[in-house]
C-alpha atoms as a PDB file:
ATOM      1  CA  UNK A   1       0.000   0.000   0.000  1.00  0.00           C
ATOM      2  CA  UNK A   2       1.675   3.580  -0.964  1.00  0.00           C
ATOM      3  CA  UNK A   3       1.724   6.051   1.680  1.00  0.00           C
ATOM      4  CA  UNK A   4       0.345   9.255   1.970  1.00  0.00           C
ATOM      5  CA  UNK A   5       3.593  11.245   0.546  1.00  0.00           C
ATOM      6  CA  UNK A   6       3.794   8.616  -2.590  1.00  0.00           C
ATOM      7  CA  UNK A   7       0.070   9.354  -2.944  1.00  0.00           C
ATOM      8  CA  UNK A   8       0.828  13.060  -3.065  1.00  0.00           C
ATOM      9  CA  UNK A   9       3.856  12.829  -5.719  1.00  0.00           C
ATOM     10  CA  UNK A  10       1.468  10.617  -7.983  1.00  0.00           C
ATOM     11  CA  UNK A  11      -1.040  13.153  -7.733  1.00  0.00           C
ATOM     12  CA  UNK A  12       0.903  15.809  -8.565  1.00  0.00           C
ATOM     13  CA  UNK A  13       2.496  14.056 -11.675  1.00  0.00           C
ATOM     14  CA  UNK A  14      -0.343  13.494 -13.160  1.00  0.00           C
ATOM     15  CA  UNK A  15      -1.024  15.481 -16.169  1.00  0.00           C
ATOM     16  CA  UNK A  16      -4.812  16.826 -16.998  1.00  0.00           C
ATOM     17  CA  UNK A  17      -6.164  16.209 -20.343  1.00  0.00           C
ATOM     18  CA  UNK A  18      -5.873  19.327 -22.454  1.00  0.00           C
ATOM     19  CA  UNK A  19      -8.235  20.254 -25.443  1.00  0.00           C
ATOM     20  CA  UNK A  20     -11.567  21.060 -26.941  1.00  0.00           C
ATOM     21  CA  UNK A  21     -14.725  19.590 -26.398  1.00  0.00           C
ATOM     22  CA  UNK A  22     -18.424  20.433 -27.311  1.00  0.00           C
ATOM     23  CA  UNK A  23     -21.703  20.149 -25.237  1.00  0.00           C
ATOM     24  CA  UNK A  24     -24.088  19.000 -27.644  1.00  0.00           C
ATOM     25  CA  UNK A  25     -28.067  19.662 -27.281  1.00  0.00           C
ATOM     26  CA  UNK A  26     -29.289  16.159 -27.644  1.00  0.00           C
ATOM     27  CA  UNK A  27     -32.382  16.905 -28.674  1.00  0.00           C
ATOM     28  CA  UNK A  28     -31.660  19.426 -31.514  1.00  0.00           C
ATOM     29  CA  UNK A  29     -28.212  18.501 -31.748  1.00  0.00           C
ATOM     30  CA  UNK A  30     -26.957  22.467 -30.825  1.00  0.00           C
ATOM     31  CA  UNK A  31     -23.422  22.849 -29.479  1.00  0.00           C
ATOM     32  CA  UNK A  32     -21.455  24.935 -27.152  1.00  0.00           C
ATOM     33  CA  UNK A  33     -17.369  24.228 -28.174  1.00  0.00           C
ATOM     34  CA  UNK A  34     -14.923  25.459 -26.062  1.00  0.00           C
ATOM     35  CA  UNK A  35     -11.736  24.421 -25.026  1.00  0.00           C
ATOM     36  CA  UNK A  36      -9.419  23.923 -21.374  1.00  0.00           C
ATOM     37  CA  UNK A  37      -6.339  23.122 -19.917  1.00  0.00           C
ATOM     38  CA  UNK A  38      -8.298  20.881 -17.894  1.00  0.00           C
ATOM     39  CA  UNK A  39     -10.985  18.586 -19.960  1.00  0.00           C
ATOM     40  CA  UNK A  40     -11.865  16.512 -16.202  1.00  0.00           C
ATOM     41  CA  UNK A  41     -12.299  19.967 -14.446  1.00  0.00           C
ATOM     42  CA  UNK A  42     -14.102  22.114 -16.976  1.00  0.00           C
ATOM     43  CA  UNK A  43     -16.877  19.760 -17.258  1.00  0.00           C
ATOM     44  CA  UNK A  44     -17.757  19.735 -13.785  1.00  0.00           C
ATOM     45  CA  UNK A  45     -17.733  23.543 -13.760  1.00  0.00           C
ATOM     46  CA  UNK A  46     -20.025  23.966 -16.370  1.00  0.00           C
ATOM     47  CA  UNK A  47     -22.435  21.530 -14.973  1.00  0.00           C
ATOM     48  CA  UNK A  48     -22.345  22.930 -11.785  1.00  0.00           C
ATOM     49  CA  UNK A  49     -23.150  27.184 -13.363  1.00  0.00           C
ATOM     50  CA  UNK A  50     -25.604  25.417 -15.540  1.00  0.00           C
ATOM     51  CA  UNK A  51     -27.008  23.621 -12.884  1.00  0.00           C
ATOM     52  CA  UNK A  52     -27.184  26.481 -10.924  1.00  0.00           C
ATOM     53  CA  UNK A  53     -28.689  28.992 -13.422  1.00  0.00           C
ATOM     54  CA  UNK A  54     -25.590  30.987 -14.086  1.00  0.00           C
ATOM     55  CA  UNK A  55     -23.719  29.872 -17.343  1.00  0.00           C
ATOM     56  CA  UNK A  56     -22.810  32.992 -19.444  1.00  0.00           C
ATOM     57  CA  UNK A  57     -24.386  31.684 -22.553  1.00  0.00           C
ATOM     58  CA  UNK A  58     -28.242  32.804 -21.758  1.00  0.00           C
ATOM     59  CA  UNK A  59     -29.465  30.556 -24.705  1.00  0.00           C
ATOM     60  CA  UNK A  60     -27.405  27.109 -23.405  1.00  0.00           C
ATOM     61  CA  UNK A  61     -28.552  28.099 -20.288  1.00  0.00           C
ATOM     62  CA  UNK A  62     -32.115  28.543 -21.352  1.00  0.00           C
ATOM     63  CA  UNK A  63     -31.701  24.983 -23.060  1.00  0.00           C
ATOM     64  CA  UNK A  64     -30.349  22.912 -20.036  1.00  0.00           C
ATOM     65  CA  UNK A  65     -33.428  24.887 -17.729  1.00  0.00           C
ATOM     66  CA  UNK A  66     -35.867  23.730 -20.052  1.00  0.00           C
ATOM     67  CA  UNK A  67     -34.649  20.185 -20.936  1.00  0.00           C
ATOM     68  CA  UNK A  68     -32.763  18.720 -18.507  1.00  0.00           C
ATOM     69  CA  UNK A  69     -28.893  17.859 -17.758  1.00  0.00           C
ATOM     70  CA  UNK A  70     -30.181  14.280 -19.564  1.00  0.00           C
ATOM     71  CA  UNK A  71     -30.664  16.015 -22.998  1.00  0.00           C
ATOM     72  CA  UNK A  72     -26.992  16.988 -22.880  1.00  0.00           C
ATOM     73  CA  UNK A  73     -23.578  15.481 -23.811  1.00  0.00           C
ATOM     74  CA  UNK A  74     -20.308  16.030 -22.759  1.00  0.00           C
ATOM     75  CA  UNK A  75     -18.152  15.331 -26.144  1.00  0.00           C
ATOM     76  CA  UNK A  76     -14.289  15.615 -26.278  1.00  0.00           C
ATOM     77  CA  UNK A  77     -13.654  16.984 -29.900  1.00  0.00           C
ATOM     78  CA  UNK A  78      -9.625  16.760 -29.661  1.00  0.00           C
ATOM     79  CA  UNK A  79      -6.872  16.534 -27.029  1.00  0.00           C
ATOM     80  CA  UNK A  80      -3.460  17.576 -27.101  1.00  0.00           C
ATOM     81  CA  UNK A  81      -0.974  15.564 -25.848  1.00  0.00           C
ATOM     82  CA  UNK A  82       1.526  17.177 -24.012  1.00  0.00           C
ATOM     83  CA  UNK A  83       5.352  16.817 -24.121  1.00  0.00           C
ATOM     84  CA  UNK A  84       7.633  17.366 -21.617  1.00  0.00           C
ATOM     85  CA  UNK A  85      10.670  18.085 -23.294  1.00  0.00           C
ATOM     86  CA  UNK A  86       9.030  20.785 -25.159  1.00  0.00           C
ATOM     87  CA  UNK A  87       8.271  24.023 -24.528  1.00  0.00           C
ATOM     88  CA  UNK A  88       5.046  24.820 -25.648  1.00  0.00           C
ATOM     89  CA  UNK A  89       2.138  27.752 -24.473  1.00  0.00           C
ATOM     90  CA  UNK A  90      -0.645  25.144 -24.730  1.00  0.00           C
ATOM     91  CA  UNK A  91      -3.035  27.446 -23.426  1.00  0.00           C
ATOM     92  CA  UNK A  92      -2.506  29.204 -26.720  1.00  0.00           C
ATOM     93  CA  UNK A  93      -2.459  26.303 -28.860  1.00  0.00           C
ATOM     94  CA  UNK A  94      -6.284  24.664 -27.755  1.00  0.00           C
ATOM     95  CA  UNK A  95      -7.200  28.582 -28.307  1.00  0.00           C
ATOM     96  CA  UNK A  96      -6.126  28.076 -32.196  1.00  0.00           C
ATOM     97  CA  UNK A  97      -7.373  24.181 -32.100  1.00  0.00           C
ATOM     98  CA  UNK A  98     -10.995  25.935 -30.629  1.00  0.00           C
ATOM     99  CA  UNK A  99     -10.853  28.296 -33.344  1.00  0.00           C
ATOM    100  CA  UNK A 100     -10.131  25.901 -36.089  1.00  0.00           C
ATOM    101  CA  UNK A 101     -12.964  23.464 -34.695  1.00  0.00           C
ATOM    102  CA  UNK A 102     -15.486  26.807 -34.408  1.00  0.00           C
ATOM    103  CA  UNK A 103     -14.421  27.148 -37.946  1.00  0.00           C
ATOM    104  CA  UNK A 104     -15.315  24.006 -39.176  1.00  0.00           C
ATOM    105  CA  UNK A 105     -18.992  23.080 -37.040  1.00  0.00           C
ATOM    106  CA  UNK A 106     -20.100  26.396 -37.527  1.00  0.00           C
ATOM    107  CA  UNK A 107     -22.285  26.484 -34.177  1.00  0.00           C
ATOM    108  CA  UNK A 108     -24.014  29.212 -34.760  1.00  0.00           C
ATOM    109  CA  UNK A 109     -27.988  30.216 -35.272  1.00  0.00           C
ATOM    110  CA  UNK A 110     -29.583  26.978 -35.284  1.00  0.00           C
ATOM    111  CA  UNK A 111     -26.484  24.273 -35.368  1.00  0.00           C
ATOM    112  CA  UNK A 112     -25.068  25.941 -32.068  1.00  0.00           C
ATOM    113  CA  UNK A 113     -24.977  28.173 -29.273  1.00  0.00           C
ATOM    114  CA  UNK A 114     -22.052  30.735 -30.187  1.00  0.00           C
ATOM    115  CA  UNK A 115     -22.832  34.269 -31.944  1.00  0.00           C
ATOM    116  CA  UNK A 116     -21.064  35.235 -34.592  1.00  0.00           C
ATOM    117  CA  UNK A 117     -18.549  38.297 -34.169  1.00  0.00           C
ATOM    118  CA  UNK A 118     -18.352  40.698 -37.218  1.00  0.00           C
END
């Protein structure tokens, strides 16, 4: 059995999964893409503000009120996988990898829940 200071050093070698995901309407098949540094984490916050009534995005929001957590999936779209002997900004590159994938699905009007910046 490890002890508590091996437990600790595991922990804090473990990596978090890094990328873009989508949280796709079920029902209407609508999607929210974003990206984190921290795929595990970033679900549970969203579920938690939308949960909670406070999610920034007032038509997802409206959505999950109306239909239910059960009429919503978690997807992950694409993960980067990190590399220690590199130097890299990763919080920069899932920005780009979020762009291209907001590029490509288009979630906007009725296939998603972004608005479109002119």
């Amino acid at each position: 059995m490890k002890t508590r200071k091996e437990i600790i050093s595991d922990y804090k070698q473990t990596k978090s999964k890094i990328g873009v995901f989508q949280i796709r309407n079920k029902t209407n098949n609508k999607v929210y893409v974003e990206s984190s540094l921290d795929l595990v984490a970033i679900w549970n916050r969203l579920r938690f503000q939308l949960n909670m009534g406070s999610h920034p995005n007032a038509e997802l929001q409206k959505d999950w009120k109306a239909l239910g957590e059960e009429n919503f999936a978690y997807e992950i779209l694409s993960e980067i996988q990190q590399d220690e002997t590199v130097q890299m900004d990763y919080r920069k590159e899932i920005k780009k990898l979020e762009a291209m994938f907001i590029e490509e699905l288009q979630p906007f009007g009725d296939k998603g829940y972004h608005v479109k910046r002119c």
